[in-house]
Protein backbone atom coordinates (compact mmCIF):
# COMPACT_ATOMS: atom_id res chain seq x y z
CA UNK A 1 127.39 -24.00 -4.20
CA UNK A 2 130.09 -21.50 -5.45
CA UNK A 3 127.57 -19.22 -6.30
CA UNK A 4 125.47 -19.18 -2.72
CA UNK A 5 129.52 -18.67 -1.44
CA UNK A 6 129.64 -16.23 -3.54
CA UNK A 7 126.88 -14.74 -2.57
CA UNK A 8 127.41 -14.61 1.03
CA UNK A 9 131.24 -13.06 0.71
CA UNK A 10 129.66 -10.33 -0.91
CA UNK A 11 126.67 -9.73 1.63
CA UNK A 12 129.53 -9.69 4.36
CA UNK A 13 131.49 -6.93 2.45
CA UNK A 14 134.57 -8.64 1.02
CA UNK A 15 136.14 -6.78 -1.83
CA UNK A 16 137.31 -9.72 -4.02
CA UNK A 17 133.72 -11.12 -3.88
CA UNK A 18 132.57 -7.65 -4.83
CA UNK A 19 135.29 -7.58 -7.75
CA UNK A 20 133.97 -10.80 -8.76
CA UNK A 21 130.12 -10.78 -8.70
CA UNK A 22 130.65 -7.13 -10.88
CA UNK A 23 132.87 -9.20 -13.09
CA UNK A 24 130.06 -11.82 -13.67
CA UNK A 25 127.45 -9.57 -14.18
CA UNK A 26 129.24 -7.49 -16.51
CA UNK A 27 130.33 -10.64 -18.71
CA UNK A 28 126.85 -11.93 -18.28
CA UNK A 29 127.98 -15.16 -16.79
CA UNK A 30 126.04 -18.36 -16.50
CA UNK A 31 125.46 -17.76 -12.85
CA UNK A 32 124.97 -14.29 -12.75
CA UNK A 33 121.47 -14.24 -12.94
CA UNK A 34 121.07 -16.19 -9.68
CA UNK A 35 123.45 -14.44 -7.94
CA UNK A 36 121.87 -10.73 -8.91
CA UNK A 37 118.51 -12.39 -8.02
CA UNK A 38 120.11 -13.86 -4.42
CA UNK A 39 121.25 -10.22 -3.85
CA UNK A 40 118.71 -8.32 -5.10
CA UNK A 41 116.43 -8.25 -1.55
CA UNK A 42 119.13 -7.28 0.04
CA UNK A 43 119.81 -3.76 -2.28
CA UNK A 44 117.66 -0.28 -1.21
CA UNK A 45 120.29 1.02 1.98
CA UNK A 46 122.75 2.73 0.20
CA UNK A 47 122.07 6.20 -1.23
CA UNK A 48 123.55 6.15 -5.21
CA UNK A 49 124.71 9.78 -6.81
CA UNK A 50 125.01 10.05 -9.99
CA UNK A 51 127.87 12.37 -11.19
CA UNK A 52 127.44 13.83 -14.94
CA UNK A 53 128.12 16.34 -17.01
CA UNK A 54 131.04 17.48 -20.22
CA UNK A 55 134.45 16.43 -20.27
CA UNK A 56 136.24 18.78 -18.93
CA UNK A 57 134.21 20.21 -15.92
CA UNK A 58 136.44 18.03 -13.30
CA UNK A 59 133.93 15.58 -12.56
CA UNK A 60 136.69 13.11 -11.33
CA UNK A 61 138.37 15.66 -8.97
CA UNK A 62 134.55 15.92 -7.55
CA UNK A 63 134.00 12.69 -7.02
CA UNK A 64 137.59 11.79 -5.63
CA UNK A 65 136.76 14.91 -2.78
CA UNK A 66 133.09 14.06 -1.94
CA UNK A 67 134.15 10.64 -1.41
CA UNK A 68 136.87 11.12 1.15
CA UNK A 69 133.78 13.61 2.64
CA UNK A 70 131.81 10.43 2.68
CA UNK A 71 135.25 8.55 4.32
CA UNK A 72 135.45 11.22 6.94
CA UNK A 73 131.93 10.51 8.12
CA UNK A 74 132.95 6.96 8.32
CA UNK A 75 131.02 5.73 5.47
CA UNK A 76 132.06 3.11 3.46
CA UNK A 77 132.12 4.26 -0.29
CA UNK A 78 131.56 2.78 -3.30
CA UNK A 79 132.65 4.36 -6.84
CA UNK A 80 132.06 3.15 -10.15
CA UNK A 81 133.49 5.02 -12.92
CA UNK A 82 132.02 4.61 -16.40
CA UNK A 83 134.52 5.15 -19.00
CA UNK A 84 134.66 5.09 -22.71
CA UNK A 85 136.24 2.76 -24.93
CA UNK A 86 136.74 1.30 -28.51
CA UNK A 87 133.64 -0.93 -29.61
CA UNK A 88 136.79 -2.83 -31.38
CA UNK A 89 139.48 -3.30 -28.38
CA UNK A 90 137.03 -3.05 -25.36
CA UNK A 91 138.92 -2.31 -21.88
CA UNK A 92 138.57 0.82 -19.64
CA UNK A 93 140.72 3.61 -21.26
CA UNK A 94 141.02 5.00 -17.58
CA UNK A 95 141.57 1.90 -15.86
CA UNK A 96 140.67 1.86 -12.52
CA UNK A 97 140.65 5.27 -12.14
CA UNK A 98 144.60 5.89 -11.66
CA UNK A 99 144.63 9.29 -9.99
CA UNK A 100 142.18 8.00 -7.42
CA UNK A 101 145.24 6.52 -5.52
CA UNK A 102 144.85 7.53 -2.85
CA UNK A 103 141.31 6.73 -2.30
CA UNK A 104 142.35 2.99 -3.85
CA UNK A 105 144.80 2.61 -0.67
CA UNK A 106 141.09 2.83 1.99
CA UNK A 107 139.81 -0.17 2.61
CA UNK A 108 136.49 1.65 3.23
CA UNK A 109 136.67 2.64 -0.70
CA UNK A 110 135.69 0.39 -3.47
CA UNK A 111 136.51 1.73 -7.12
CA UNK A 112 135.44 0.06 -9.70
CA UNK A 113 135.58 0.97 -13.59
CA UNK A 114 133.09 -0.02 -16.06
CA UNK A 115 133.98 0.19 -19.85
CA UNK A 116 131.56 0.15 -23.22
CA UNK A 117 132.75 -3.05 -24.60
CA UNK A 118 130.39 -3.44 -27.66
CA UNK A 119 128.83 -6.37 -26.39
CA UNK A 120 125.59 -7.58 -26.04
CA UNK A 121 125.41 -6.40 -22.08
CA UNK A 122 124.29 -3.00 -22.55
CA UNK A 123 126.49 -0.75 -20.72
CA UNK A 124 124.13 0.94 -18.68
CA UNK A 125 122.61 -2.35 -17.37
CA UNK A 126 125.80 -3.79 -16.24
CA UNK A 127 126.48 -0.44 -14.33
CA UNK A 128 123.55 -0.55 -12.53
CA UNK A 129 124.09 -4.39 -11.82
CA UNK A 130 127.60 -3.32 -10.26
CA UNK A 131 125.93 -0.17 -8.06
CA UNK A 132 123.05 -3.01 -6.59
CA UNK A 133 126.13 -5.38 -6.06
CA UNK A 134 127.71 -2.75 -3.99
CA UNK A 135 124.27 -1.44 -2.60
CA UNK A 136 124.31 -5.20 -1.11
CA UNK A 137 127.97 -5.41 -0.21
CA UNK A 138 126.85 -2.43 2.31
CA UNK A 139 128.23 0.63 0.80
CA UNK A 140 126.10 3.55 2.36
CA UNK A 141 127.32 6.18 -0.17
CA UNK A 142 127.59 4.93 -4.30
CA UNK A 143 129.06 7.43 -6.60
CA UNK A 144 128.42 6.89 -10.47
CA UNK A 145 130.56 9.26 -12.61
CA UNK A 146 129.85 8.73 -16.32
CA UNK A 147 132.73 10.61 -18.71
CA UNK A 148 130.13 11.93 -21.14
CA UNK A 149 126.88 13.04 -21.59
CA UNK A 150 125.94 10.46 -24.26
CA UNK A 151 122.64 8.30 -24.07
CA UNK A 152 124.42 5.61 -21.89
CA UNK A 153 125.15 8.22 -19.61
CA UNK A 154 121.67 9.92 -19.31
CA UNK A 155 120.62 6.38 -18.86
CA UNK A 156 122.75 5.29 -15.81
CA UNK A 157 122.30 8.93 -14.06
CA UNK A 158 118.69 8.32 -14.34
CA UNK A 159 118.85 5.15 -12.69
CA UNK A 160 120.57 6.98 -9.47
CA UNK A 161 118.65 8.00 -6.25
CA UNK A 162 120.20 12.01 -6.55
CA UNK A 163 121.42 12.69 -10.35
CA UNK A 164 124.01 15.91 -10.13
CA UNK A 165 125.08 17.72 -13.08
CA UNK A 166 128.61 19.32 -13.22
CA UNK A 167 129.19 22.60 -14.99
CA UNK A 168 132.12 24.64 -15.57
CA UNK A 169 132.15 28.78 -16.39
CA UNK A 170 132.87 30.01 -19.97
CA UNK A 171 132.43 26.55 -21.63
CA UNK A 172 129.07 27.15 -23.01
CA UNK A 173 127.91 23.84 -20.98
CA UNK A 174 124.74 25.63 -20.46
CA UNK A 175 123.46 24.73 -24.22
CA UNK A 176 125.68 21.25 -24.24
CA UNK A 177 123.14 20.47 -21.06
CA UNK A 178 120.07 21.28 -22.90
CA UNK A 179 121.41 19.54 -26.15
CA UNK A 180 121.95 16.10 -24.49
CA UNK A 181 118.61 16.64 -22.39
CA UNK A 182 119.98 16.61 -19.43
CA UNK A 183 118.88 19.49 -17.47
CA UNK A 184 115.68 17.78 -16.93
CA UNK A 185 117.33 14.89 -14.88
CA UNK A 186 119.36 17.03 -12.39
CA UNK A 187 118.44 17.09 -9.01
CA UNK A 188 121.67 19.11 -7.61
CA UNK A 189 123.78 21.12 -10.04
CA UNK A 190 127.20 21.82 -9.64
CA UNK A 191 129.04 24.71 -10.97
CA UNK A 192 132.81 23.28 -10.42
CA UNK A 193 135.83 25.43 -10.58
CA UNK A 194 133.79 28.62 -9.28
CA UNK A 195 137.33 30.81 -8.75
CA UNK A 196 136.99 31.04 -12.89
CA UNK A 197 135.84 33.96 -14.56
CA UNK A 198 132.23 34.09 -15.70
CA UNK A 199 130.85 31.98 -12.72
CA UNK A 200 128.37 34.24 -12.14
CA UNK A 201 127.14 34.30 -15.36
CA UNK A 202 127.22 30.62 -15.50
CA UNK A 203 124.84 30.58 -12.39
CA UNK A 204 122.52 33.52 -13.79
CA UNK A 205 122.07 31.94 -17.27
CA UNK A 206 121.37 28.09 -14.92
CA UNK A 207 118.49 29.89 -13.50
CA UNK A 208 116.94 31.07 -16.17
CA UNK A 209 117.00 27.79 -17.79
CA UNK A 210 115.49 26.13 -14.60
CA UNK A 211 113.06 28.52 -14.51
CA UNK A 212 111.54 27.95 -17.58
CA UNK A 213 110.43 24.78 -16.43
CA UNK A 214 108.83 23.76 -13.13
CA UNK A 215 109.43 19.86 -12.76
CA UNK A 216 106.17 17.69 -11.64
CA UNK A 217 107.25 16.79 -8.34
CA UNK A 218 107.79 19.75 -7.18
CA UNK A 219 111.51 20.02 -6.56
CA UNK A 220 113.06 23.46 -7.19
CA UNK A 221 116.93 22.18 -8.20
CA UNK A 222 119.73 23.45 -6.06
CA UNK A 223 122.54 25.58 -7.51
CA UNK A 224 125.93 24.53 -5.16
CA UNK A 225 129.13 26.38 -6.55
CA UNK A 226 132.49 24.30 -5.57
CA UNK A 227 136.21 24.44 -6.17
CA UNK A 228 137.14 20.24 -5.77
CA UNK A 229 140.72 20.61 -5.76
CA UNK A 230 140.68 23.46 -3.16
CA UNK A 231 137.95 21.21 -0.98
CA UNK A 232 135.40 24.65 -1.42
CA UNK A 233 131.86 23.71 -1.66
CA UNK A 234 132.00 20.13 -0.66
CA UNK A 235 129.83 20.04 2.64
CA UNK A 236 127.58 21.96 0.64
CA UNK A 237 127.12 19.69 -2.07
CA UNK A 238 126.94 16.81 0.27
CA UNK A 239 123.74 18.72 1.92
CA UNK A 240 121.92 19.56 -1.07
CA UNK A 241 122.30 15.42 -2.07
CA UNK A 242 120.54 14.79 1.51
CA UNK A 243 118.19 17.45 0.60
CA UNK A 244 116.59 15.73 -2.19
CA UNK A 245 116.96 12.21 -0.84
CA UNK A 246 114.94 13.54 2.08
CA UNK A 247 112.53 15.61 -0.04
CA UNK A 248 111.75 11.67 -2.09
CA UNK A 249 111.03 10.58 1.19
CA UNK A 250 108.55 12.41 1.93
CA UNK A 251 106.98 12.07 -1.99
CA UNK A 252 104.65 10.23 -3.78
CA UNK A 253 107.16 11.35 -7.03
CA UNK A 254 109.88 9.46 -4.96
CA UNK A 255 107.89 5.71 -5.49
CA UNK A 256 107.06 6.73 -9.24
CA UNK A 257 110.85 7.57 -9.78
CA UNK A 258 111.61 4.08 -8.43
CA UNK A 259 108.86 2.43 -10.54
CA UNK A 260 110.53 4.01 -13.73
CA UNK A 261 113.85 3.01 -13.05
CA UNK A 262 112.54 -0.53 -12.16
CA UNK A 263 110.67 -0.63 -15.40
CA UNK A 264 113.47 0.72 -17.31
CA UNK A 265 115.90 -2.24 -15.60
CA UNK A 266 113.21 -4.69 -16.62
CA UNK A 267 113.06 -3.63 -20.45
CA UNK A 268 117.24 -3.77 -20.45
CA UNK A 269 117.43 -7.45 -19.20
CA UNK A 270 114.45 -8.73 -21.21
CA UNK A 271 116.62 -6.84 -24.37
CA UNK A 272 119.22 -8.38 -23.53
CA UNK A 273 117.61 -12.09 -22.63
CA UNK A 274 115.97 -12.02 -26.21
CA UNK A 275 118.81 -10.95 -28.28
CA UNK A 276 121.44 -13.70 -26.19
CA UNK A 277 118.34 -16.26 -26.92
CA UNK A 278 117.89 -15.31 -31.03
CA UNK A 279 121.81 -15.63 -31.08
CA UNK A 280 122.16 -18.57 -28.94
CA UNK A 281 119.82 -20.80 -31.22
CA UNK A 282 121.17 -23.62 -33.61
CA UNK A 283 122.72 -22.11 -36.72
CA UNK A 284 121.81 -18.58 -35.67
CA UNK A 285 125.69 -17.48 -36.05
CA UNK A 286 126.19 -18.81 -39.72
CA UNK A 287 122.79 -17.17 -41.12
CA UNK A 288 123.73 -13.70 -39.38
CA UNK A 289 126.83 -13.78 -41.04
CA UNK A 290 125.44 -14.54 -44.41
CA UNK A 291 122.50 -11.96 -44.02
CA UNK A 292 125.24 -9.43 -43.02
CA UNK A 293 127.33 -10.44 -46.40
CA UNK A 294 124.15 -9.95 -48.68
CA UNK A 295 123.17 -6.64 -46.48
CA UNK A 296 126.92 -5.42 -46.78
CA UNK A 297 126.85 -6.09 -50.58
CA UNK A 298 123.31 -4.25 -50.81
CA UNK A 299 121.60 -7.48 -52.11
CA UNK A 300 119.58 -6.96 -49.33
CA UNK A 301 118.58 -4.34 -46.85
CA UNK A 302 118.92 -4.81 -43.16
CA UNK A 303 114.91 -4.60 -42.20
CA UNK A 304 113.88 -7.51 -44.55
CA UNK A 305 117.39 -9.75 -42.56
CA UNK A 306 115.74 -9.23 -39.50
CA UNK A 307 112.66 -10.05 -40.43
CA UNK A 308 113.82 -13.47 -41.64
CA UNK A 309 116.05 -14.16 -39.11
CA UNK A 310 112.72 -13.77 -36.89
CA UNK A 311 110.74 -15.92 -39.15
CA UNK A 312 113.39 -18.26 -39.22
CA UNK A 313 112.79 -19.36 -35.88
CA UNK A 314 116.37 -18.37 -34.42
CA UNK A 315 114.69 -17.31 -31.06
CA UNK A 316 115.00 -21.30 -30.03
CA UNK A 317 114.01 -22.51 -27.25
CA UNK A 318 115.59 -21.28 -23.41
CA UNK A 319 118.79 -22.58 -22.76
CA UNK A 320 118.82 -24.13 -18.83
CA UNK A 321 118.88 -22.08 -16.22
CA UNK A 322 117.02 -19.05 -18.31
């Protein structure tokens, strides 16, 4: 009963609901499986952009400026923030996103922070829970930012509708982008703080790099050069997001791109349904922690533990509900 009340505070837009159902699915509550399932038909309106790229290249200064575009346009905005943390402490380093205040003071603004908590949730699943939990709240514009460019990150950027990849002059971000792989999943890229030296240089050495390889649906990236804190470039970032949204509309690439990341979301929950199943089974805690002792004192090696905690049986049987 809480749960269907739940369910339909968030459909009508209520930001404590919202707080709450990204709560559950990030703790992987009890319930939160029916209430991402109750929720889930009601997901595909809003358009999600995915904001990534180094530390440094003033990817929160973008978001906090294309956001109050969105606000000006009278579209409510949702913005989750995915920051790093200690595997040991857990918690958002960032918070909720501080110098975002006064974004945080809109009621038409929903900011949410999502922190690697060494867990069994995999980060970038609960993310994406929290971006379909605001898709269904009726946010019409959801803003990802990920901090760095780490797998994670690639991960959750892939997952968006537009994926836009922040760049800065004279940081040598051009061979940090082709390091982490992630020039192949920009759709818009952003060269931010464009009243630096070098931006043109930047921008040359972008399009040689795109040109080297054509992508298979066809899509030639945009270039859009901004200054965030001086509002410069904004409206044309916002355009070139719309671009590409439209372009997928009008692709067969579009429904394969959505078939990934629904395959993708698929192979993260059924991860994480199997490992919370081998763990949850009767003694399952007490041999792990012996296996780890005998791994730890190189009695044994760590392949051969998971094979017998496999054979052991520890998978068990479904708890109720699963």
């Amino acid at each position: 009963m809480e749960s269907t009340n739940l369910v339909e505070r968030v459909l009508r837009g209520e930001a404590r609901a919202v707080a709450r159902a990204i709560s559950k699915a990030e703790d992987g509550a009890e319930d939160a499986f029916a209430l991402m399932k109750a929720l889930f038909p009601h997901t595909g309106r809003g358009l999600v952009v995915g904001i990534t790229g180094s530390p440094g290249a003033g990817k929160s200064s973008l978001v906090d400026k294309l956001a109050a575009l969105y606000r000006r346009r009278e579209e409510r905005v949702g913005i989750v923030a995915v920051d790093p943390s200690s595997p040991f402490s857990g918690g958002a380093i960032l918070g909720d996103r501080i110098r975002m205040q006064t974004l945080g003071l809109d009621p038409g603004v929903f900011i949410r922070s999502m922190a690697t908590r060494g867990n069994l949730g995999g980060l970038a699943r609960a993310t994406v829970d929290a971006v379909a939990i605001l898709d269904a709240a009726g946010f019409g514009k959801i803003i990802v930012e990920t901090v760095g460019v780490g797998q994670d990150e690639v991960e959750i950027v892939k997952a968006a509708d537009v994926s836009v990849v922040v760049l800065v002059p004279g940081m040598g971000d051009d061979i940090q982008a082709i390091k982490a792989g992630i020039m192949e999943i920009g759709d818009v890229f952003v060269i931010n703080k464009a009243d630096r030296d070098g931006v043109l240089r930047t921008e040359k050495e972008l399009e040689a790099l795109l040109s080297l390889a054509s992508r298979p649906d066809g899509w030639e990236p945009p270039i859009v050069k901004t200054v965030a804190t001086e509002n410069r470039g904004l409206e044309e970032l916002a355009a070139a997001v719309e671009s590409y949204r439209d372009f997928q509309k009008g692709a067969e690439s579009g429904r394969a791109r959505r078939a990934s990341i629904a395959r993708w979301r698929i192979l993260e929950l059924l991860r994480e349904r199997l490992l919370a199943r081998a763990l949850g089974g009767e003694g399952a805690g007490e041999q792990l922690d012996a296996l780890a002792v005998e791994v730890a004192d190189k009695r044994r090696d760590p392949y051969s533990a998971v094979e017998e905690f496999i054979a052991a049986g520890t998978l068990g049987e479904p708890r109720r509900g699963e």
